[in-house]
N, C-alpha and C. Protein backbone atom coordinates (compact mmCIF):
# COMPACT_ATOMS: atom_id res chain seq x y z
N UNK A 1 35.44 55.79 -36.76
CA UNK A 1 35.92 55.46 -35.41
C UNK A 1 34.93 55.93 -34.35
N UNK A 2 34.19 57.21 -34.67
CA UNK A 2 33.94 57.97 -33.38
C UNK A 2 32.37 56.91 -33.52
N UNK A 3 31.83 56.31 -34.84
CA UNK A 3 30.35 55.34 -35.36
C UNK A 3 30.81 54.26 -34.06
N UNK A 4 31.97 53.58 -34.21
CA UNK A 4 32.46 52.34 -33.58
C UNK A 4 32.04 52.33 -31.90
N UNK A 5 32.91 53.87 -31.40
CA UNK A 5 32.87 53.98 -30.53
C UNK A 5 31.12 54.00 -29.70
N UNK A 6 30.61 55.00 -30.26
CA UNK A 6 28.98 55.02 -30.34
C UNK A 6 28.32 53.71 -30.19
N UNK A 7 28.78 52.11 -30.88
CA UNK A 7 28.39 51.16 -30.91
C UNK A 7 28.32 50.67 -29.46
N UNK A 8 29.53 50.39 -29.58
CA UNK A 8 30.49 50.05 -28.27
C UNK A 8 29.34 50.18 -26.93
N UNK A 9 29.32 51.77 -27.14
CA UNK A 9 28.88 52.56 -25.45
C UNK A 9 27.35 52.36 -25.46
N UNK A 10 26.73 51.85 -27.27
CA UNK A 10 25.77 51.55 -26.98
C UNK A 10 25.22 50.09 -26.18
N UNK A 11 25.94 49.07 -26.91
CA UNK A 11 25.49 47.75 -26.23
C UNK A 11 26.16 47.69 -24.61
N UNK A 12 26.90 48.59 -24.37
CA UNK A 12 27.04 48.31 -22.64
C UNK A 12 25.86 48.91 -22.10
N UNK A 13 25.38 49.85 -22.61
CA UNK A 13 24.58 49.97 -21.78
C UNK A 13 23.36 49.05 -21.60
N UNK A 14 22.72 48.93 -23.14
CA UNK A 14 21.76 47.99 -23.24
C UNK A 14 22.37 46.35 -22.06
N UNK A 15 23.58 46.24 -22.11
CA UNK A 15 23.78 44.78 -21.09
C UNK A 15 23.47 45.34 -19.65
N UNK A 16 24.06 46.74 -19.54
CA UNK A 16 23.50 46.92 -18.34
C UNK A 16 22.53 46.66 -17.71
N UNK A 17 21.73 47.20 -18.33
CA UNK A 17 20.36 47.65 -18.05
C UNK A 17 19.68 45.93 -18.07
N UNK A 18 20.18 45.12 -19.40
CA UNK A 18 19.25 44.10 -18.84
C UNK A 18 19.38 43.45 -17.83
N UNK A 19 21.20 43.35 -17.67
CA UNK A 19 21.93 42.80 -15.99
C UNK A 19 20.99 43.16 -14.93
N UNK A 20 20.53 44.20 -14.91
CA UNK A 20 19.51 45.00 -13.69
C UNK A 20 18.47 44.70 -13.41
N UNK A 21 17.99 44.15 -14.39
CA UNK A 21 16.48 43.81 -14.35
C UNK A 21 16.35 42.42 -13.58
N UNK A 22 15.27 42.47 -12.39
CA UNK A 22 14.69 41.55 -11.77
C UNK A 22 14.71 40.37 -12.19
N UNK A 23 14.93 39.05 -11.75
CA UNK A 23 14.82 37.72 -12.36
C UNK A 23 13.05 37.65 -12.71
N UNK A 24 13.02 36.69 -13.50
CA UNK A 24 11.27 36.65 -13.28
C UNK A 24 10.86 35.63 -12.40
N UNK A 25 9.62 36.12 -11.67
CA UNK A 25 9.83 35.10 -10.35
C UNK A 25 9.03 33.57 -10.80
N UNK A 26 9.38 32.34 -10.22
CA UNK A 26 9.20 30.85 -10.21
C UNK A 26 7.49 30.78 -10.57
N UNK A 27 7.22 30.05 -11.39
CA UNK A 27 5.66 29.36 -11.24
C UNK A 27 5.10 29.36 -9.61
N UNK A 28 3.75 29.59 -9.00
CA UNK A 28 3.60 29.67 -7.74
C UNK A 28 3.78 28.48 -7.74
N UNK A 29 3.54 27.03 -8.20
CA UNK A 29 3.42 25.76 -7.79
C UNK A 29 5.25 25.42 -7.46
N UNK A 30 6.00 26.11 -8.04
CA UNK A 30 7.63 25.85 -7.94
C UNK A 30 7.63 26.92 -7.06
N UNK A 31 7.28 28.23 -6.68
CA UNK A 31 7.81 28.94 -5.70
C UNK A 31 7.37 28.44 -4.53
N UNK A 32 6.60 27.68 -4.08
CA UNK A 32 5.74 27.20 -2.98
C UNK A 32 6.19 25.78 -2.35
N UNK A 33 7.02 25.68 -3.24
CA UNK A 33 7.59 24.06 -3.50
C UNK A 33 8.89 24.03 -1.96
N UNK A 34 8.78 23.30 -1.10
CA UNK A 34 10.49 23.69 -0.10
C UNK A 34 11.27 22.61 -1.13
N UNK A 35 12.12 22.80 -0.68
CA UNK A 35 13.50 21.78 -1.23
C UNK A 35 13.38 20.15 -0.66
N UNK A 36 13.79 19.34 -1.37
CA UNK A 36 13.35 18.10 -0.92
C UNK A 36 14.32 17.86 0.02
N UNK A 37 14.34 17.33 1.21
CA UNK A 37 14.76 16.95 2.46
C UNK A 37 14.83 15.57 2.34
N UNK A 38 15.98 15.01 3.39
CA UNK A 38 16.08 13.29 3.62
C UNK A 38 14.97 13.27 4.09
N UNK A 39 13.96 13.87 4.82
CA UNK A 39 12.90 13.59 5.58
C UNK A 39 11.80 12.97 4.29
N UNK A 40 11.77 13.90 3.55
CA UNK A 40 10.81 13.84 2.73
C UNK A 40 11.19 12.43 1.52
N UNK A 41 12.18 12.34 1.55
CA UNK A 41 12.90 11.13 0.75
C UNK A 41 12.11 9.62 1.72
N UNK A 42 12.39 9.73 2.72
CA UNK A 42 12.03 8.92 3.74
C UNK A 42 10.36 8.63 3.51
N UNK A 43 9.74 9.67 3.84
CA UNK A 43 8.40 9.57 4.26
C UNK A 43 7.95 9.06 2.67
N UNK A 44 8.44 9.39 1.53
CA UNK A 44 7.91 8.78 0.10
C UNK A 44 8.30 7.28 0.16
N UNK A 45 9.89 6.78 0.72
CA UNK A 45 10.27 5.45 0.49
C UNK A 45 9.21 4.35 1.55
N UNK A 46 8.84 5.58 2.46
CA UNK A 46 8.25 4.62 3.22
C UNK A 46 6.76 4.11 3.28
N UNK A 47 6.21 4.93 2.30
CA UNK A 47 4.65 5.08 1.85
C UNK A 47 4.45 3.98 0.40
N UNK A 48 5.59 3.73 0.11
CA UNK A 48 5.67 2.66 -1.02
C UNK A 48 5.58 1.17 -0.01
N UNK A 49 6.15 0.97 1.24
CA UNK A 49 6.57 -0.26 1.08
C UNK A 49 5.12 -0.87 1.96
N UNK A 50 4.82 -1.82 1.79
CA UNK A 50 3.80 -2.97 2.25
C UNK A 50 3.03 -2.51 1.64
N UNK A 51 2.78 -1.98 0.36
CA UNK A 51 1.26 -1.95 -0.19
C UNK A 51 0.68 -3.01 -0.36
N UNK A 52 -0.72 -3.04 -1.01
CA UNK A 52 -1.23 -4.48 -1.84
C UNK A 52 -0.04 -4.30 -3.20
N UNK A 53 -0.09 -5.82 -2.95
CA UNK A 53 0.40 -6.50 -4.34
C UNK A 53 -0.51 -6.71 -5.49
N UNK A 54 -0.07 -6.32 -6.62
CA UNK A 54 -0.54 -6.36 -7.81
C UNK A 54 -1.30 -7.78 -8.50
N UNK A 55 -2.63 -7.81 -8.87
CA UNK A 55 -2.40 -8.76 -9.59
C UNK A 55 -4.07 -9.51 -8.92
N UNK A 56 -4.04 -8.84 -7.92
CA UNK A 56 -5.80 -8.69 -7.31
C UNK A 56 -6.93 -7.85 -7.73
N UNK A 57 -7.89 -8.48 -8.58
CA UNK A 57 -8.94 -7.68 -9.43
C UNK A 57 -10.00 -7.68 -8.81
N UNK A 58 -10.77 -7.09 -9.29
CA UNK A 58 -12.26 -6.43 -8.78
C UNK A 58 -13.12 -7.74 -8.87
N UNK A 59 -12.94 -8.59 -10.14
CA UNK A 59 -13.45 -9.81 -9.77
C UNK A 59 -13.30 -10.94 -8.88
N UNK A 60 -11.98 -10.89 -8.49
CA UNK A 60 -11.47 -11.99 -6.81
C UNK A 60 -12.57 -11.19 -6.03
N UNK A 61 -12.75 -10.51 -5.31
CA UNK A 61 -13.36 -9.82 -4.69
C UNK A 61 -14.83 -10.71 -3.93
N UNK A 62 -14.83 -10.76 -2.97
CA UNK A 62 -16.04 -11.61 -2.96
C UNK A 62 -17.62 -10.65 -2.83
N UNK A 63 -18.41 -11.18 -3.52
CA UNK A 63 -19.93 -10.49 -3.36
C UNK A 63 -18.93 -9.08 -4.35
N UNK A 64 -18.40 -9.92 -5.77
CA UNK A 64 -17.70 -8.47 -6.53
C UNK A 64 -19.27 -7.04 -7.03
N UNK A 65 -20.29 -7.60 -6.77
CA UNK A 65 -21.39 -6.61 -7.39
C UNK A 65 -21.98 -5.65 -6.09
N UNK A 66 -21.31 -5.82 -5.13
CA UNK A 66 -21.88 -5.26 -3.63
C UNK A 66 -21.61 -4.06 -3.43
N UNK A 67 -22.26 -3.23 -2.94
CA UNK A 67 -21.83 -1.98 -2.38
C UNK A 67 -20.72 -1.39 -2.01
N UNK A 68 -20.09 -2.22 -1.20
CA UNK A 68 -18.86 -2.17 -0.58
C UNK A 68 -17.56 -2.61 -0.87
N UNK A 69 -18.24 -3.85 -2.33
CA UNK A 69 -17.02 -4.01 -2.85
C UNK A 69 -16.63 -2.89 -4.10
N UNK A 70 -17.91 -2.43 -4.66
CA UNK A 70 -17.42 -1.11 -5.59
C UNK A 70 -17.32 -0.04 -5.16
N UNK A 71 -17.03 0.25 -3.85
CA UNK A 71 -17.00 1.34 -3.28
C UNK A 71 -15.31 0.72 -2.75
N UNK A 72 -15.08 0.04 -2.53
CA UNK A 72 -13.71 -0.40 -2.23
C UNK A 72 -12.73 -0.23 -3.99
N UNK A 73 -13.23 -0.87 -5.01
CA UNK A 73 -12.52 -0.39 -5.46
C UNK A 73 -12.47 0.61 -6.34
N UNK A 74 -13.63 1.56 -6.51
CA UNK A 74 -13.14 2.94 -7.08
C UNK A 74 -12.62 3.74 -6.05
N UNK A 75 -12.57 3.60 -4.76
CA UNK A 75 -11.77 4.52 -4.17
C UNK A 75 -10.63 4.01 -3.58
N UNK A 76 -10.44 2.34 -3.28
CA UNK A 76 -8.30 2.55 -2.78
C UNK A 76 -7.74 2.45 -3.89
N UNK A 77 -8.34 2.11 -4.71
CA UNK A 77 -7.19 2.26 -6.61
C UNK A 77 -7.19 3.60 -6.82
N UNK A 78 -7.47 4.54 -5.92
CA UNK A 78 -7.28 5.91 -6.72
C UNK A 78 -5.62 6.44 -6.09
N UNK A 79 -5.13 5.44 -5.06
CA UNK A 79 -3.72 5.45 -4.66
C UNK A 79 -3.07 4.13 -4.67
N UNK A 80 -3.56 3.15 -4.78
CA UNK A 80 -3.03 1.98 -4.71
C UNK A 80 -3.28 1.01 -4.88
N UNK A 81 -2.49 -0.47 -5.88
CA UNK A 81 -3.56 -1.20 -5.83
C UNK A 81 -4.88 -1.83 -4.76
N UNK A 82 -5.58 -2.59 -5.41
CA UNK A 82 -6.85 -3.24 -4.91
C UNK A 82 -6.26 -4.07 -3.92
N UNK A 83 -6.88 -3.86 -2.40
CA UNK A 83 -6.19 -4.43 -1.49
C UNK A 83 -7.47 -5.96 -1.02
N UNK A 84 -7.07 -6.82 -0.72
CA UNK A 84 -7.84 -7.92 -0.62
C UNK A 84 -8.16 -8.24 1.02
N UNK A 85 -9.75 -8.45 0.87
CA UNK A 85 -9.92 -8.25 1.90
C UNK A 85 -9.77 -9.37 3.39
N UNK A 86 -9.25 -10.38 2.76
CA UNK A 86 -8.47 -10.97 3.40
C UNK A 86 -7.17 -10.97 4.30
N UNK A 87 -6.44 -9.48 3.41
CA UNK A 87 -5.30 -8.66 3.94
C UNK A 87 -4.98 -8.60 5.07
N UNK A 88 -6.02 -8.52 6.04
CA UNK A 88 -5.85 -8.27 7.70
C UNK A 88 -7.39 -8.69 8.07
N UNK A 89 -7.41 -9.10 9.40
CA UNK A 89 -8.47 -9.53 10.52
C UNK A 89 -9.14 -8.73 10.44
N UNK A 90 -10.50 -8.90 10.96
CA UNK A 90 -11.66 -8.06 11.43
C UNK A 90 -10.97 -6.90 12.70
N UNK A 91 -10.08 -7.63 13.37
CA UNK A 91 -9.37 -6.72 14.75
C UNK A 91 -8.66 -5.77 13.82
N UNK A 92 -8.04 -5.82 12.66
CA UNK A 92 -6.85 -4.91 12.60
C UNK A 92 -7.40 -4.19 11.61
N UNK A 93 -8.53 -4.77 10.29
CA UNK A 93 -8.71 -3.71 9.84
C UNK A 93 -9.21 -2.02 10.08
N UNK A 94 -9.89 -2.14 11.30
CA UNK A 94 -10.47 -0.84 11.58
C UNK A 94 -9.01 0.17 11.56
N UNK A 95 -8.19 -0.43 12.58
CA UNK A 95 -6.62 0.64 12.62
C UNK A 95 -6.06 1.19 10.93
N UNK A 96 -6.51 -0.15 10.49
CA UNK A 96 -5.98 0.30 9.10
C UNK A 96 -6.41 1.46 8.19
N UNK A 97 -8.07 1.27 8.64
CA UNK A 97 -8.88 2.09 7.32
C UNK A 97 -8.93 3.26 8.05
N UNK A 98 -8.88 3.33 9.05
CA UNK A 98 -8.54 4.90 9.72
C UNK A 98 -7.35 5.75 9.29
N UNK A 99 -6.15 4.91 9.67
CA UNK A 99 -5.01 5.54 8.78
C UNK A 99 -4.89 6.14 7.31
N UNK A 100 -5.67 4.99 6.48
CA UNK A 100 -6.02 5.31 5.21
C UNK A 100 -7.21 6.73 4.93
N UNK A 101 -8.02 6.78 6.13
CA UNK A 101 -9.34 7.52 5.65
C UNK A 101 -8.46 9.35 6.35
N UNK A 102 -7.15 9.07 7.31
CA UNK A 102 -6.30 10.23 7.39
C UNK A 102 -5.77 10.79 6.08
N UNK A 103 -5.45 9.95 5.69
CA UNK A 103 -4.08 10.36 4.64
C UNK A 103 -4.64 10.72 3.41
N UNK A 104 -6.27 10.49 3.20
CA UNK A 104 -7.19 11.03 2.06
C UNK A 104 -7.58 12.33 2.38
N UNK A 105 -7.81 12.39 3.54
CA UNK A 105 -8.27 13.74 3.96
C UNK A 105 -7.55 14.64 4.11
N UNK A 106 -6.20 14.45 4.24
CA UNK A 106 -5.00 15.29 4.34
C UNK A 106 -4.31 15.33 3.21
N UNK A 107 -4.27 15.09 2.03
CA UNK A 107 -3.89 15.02 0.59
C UNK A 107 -4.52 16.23 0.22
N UNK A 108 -3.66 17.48 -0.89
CA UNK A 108 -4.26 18.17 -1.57
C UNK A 108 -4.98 18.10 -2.39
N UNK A 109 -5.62 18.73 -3.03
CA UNK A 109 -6.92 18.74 -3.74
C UNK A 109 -6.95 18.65 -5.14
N UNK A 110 -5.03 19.13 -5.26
CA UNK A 110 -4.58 19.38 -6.30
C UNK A 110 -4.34 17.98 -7.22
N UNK A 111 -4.23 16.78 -6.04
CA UNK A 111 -4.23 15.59 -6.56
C UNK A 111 -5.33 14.63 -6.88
N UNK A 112 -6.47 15.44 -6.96
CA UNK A 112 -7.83 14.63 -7.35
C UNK A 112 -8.36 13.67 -6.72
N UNK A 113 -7.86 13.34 -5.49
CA UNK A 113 -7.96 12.11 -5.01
C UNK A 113 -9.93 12.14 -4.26
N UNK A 114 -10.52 11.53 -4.45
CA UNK A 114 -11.57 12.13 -4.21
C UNK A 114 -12.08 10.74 -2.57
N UNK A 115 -12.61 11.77 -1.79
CA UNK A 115 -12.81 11.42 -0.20
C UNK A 115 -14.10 10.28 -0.21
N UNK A 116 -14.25 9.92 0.24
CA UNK A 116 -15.54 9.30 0.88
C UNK A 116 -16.79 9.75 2.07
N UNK A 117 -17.86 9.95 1.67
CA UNK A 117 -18.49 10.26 2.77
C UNK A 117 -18.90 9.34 3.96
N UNK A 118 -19.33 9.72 4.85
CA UNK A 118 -19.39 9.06 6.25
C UNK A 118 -19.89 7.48 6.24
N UNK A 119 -21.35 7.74 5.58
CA UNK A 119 -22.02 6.48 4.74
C UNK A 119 -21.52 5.00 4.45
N UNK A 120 -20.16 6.16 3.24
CA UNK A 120 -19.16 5.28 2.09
C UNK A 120 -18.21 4.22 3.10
N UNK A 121 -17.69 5.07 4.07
CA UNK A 121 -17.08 4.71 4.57
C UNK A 121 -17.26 3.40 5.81
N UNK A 122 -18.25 3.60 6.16
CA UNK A 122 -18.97 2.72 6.98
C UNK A 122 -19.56 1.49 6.23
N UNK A 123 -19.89 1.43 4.69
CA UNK A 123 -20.06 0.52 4.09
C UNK A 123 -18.73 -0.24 3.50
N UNK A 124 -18.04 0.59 3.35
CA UNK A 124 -16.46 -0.25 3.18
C UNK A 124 -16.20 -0.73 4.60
N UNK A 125 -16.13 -0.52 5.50
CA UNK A 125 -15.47 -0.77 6.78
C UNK A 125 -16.31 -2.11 7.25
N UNK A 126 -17.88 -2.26 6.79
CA UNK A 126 -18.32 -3.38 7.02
C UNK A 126 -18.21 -4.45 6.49
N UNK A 127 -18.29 -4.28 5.13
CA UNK A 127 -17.65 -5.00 3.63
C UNK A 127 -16.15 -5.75 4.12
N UNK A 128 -15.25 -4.93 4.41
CA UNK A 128 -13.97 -5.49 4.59
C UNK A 128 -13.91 -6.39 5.86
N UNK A 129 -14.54 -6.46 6.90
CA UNK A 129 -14.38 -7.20 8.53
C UNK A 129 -15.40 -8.08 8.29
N UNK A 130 -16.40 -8.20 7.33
CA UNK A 130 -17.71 -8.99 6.96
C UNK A 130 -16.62 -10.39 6.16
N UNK A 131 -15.33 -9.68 5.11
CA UNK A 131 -14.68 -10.43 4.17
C UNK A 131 -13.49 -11.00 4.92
N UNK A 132 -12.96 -10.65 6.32
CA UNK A 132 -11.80 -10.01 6.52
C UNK A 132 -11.11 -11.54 6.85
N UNK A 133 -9.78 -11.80 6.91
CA UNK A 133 -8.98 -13.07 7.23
C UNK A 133 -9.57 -13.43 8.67
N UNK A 134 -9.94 -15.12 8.53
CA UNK A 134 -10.44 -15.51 9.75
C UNK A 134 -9.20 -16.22 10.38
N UNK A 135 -9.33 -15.11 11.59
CA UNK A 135 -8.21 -15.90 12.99
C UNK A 135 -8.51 -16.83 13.71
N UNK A 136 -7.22 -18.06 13.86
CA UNK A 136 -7.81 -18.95 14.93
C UNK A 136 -8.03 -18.10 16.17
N UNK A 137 -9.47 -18.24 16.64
CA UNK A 137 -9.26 -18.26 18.33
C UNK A 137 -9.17 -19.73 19.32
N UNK A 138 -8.31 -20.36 18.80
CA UNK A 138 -8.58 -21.61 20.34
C UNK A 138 -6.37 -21.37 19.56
N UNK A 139 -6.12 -22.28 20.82
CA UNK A 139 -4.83 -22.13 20.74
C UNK A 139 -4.63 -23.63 19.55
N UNK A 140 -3.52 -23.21 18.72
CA UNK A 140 -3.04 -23.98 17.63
C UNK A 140 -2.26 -25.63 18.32
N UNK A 141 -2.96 -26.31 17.38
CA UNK A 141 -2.42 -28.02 17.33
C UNK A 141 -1.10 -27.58 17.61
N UNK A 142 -0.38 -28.87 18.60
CA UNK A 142 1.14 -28.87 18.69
C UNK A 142 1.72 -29.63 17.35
N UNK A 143 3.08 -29.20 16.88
CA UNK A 143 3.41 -29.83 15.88
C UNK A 143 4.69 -29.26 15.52
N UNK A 144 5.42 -30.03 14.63
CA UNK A 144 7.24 -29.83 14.32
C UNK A 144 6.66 -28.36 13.68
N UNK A 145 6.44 -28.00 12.46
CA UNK A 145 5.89 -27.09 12.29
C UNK A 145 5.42 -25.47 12.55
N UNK A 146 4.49 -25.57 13.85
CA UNK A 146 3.98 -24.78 14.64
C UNK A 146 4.60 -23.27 14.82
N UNK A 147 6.34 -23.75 15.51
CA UNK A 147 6.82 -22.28 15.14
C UNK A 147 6.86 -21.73 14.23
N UNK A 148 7.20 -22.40 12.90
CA UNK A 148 7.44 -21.79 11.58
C UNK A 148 6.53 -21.07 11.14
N UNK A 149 5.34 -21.72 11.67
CA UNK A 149 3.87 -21.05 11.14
C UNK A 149 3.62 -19.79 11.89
N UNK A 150 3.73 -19.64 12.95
CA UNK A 150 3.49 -18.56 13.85
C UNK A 150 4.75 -17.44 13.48
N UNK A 151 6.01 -17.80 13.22
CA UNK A 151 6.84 -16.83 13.35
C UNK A 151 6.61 -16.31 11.75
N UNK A 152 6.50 -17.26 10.46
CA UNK A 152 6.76 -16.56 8.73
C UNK A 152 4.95 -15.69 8.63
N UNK A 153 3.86 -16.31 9.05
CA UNK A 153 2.71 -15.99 8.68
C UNK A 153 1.96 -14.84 9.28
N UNK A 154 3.23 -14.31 10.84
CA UNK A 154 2.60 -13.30 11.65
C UNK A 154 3.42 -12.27 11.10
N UNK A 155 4.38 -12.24 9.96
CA UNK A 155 5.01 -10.85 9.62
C UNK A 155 4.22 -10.09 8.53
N UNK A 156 3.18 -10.44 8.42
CA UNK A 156 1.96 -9.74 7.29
C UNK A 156 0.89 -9.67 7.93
N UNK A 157 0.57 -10.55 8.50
CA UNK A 157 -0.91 -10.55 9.05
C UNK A 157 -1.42 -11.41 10.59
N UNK A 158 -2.70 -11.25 11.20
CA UNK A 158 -2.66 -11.98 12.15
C UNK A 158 -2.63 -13.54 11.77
N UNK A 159 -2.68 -14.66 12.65
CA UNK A 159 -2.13 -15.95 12.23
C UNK A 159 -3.86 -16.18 11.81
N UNK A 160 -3.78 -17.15 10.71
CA UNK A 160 -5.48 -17.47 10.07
C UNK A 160 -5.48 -18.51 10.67
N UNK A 161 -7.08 -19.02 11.04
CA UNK A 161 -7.72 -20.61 11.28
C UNK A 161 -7.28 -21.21 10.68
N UNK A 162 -6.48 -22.42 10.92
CA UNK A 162 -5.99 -23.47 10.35
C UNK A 162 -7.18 -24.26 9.42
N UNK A 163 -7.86 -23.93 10.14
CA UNK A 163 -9.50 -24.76 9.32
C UNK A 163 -10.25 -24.45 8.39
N UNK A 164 -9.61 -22.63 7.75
CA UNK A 164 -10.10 -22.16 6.57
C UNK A 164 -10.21 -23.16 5.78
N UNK A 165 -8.93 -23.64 5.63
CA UNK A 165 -8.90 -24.39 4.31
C UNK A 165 -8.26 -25.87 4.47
N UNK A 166 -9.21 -26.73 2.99
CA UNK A 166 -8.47 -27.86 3.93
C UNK A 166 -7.31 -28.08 2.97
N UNK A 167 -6.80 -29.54 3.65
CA UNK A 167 -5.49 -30.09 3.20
C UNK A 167 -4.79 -30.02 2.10
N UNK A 168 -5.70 -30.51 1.05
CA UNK A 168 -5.97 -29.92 -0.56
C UNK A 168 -5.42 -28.52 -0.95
N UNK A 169 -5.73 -27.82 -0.28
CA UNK A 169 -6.26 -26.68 -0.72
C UNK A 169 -5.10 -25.52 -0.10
N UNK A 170 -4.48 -25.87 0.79
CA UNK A 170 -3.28 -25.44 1.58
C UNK A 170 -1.71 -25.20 1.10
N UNK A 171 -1.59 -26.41 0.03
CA UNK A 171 -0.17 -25.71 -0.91
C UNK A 171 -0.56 -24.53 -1.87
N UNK A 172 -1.53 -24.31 -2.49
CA UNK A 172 -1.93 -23.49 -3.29
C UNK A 172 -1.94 -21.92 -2.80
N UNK A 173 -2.36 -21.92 -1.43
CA UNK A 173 -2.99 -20.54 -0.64
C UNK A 173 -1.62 -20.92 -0.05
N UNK A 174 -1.23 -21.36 0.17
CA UNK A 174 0.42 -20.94 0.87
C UNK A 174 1.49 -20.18 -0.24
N UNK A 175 1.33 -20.91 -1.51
CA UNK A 175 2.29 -20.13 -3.04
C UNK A 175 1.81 -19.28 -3.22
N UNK A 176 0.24 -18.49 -2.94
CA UNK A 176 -0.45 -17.09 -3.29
C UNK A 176 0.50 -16.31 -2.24
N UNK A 177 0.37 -16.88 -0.98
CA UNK A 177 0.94 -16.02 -0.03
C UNK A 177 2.82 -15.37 -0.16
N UNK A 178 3.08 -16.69 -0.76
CA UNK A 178 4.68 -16.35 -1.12
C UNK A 178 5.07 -15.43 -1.96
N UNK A 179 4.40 -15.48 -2.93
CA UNK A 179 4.03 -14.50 -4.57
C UNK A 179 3.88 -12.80 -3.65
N UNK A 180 2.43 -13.25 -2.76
CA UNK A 180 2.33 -11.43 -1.90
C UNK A 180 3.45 -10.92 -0.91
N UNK A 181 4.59 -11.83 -0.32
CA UNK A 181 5.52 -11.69 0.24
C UNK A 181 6.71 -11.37 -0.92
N UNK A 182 6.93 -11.53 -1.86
CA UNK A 182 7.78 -11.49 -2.99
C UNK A 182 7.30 -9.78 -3.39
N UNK A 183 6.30 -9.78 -3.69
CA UNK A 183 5.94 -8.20 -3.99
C UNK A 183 5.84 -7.37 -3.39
N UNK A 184 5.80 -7.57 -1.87
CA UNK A 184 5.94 -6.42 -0.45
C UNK A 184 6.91 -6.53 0.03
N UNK A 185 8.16 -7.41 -0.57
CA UNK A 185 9.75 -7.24 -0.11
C UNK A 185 9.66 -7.90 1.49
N UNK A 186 8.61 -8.73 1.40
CA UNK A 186 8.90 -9.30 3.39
C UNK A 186 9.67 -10.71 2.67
N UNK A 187 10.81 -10.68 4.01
CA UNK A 187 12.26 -12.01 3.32
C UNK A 187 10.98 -13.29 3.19
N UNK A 188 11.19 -13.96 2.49
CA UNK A 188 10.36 -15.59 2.63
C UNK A 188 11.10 -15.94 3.71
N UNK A 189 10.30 -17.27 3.40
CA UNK A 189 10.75 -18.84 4.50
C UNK A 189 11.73 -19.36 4.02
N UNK A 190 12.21 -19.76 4.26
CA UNK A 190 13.36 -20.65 3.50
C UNK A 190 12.44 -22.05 2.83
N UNK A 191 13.29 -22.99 2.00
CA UNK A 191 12.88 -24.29 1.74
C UNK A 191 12.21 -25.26 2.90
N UNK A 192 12.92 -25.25 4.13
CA UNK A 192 12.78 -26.07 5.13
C UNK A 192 11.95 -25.92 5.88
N UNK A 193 11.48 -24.05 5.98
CA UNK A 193 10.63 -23.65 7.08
C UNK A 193 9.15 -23.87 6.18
N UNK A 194 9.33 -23.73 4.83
CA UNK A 194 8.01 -24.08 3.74
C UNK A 194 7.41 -25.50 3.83
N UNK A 195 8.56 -26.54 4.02
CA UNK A 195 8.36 -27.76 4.10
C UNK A 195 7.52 -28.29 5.20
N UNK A 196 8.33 -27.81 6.77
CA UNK A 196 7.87 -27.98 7.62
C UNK A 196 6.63 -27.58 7.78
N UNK A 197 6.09 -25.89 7.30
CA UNK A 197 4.37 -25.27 7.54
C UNK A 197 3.56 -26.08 7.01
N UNK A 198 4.11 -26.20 5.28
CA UNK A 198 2.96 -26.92 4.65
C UNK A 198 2.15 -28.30 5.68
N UNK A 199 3.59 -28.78 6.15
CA UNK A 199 3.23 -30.20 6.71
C UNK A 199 2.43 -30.13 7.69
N UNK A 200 2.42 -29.15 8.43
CA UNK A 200 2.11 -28.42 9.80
C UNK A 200 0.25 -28.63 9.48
N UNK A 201 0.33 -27.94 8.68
CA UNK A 201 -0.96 -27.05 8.09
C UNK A 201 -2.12 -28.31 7.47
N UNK A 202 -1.73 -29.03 6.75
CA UNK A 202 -2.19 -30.42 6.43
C UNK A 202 -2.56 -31.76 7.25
N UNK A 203 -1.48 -31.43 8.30
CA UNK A 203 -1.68 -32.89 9.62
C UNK A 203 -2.85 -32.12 10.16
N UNK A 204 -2.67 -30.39 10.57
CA UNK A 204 -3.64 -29.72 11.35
C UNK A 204 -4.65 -30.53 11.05
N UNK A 205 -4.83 -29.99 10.13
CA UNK A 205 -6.13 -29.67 9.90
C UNK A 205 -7.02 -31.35 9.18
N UNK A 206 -6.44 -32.09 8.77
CA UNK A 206 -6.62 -33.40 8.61
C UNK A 206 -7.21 -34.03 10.35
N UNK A 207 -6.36 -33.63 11.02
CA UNK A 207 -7.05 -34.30 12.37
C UNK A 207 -7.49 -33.56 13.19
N UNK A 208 -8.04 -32.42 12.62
CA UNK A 208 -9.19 -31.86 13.49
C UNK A 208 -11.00 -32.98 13.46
């Protein structure tokens, strides 16, 4: 009995004592970590949406053996796909690649993402406005059309020269465009407003 008792008074204490003992403290990368916030939920949902769409290779690329085009894509594929440089105007890309050349420089180190020097950057920046979507500048043919084109084609990008491309060649680069609106979640056109652009886009440019 008195062995039992001895047992007993031994393992309380041993629980004691380990009860007492300090937690062990978090990995620094988890102690350093804050708690995830709606903010932070936000700022991730919102860094996903309008990327490039998938499905644009290093070979679309025009002048794909150029300086600027392999400097374009070993460094925006290191966050996202290959963005085409058609994507935006000569006017808008500069706003763009600035934003982008922030958000590299402000990324930890811990994520490998590797920077561009001054050079790099200036050869991408010429590369892309050298490639970049050509805008009409004279004001657009009147036509049934016209709004549809101005209101579905200005929610991605500035409105392009009707004269890029001709008649032929205009249902094809209109279904690429639908496909990149399908993968950046911007609503389409409807049937009618598709009907009407195409038509728009074909008379254009036929009677220029």
């Amino acid at each position: 009995m008195r062995r039992l008792s001895l047992l007993v008074m031994g393992v309380a204490v041993l629980f004691s004592a380990a009860c007492s003992q300090p937690e062990a403290p978090l990995p620094a990368d988890q102690a350093a970590a804050p708690a995830a916030t709606r903010m932070d939920a936000l700022l991730l949902a919102s860094a996903r949406i309008a990327l490039p769409p998938a499905g644009f290779t290093a070979a679309d690329l025009p002048e794909p053996d150029s300086q600027g085009a392999r400097l374009l894509v070993e460094n925006c594929t290191q966050c996202h796909e290959l963005p085409t440089p058609g994507a935006h105007s000569a006017t808008d890309w500069p706003r763009v690649l600035r934003r982008m050349w922030i958000r590299m420089d402000e990324l930890p180190d811990s994520l490998g993402v590797k920077t561009l020097a001054e050079g790099e950057r200036t050869r991408v920046s010429q590369y892309l406005m050298a490639n970049a979507l050509q805008v009409s500048d004279a004001d657009l043919p009147p036509g049934p059309g016209k709004a549809d084109f101005e209101a579905i084609c200005s929610r991605c990008h500035a409105l392009p020269d009707i004269k890029t491309h001709s008649s032929q060649d205009w249902p094809s680069v209109y279904m690429r465009m639908e496909r990149n609106m399908e993968r950046m979640n911007v609503r389409p056109a409807t049937q009618e407003q598709t009907s009407r652009i195409l038509l728009y886009l074909q008379e254009a440019e036929s009677a220029k």
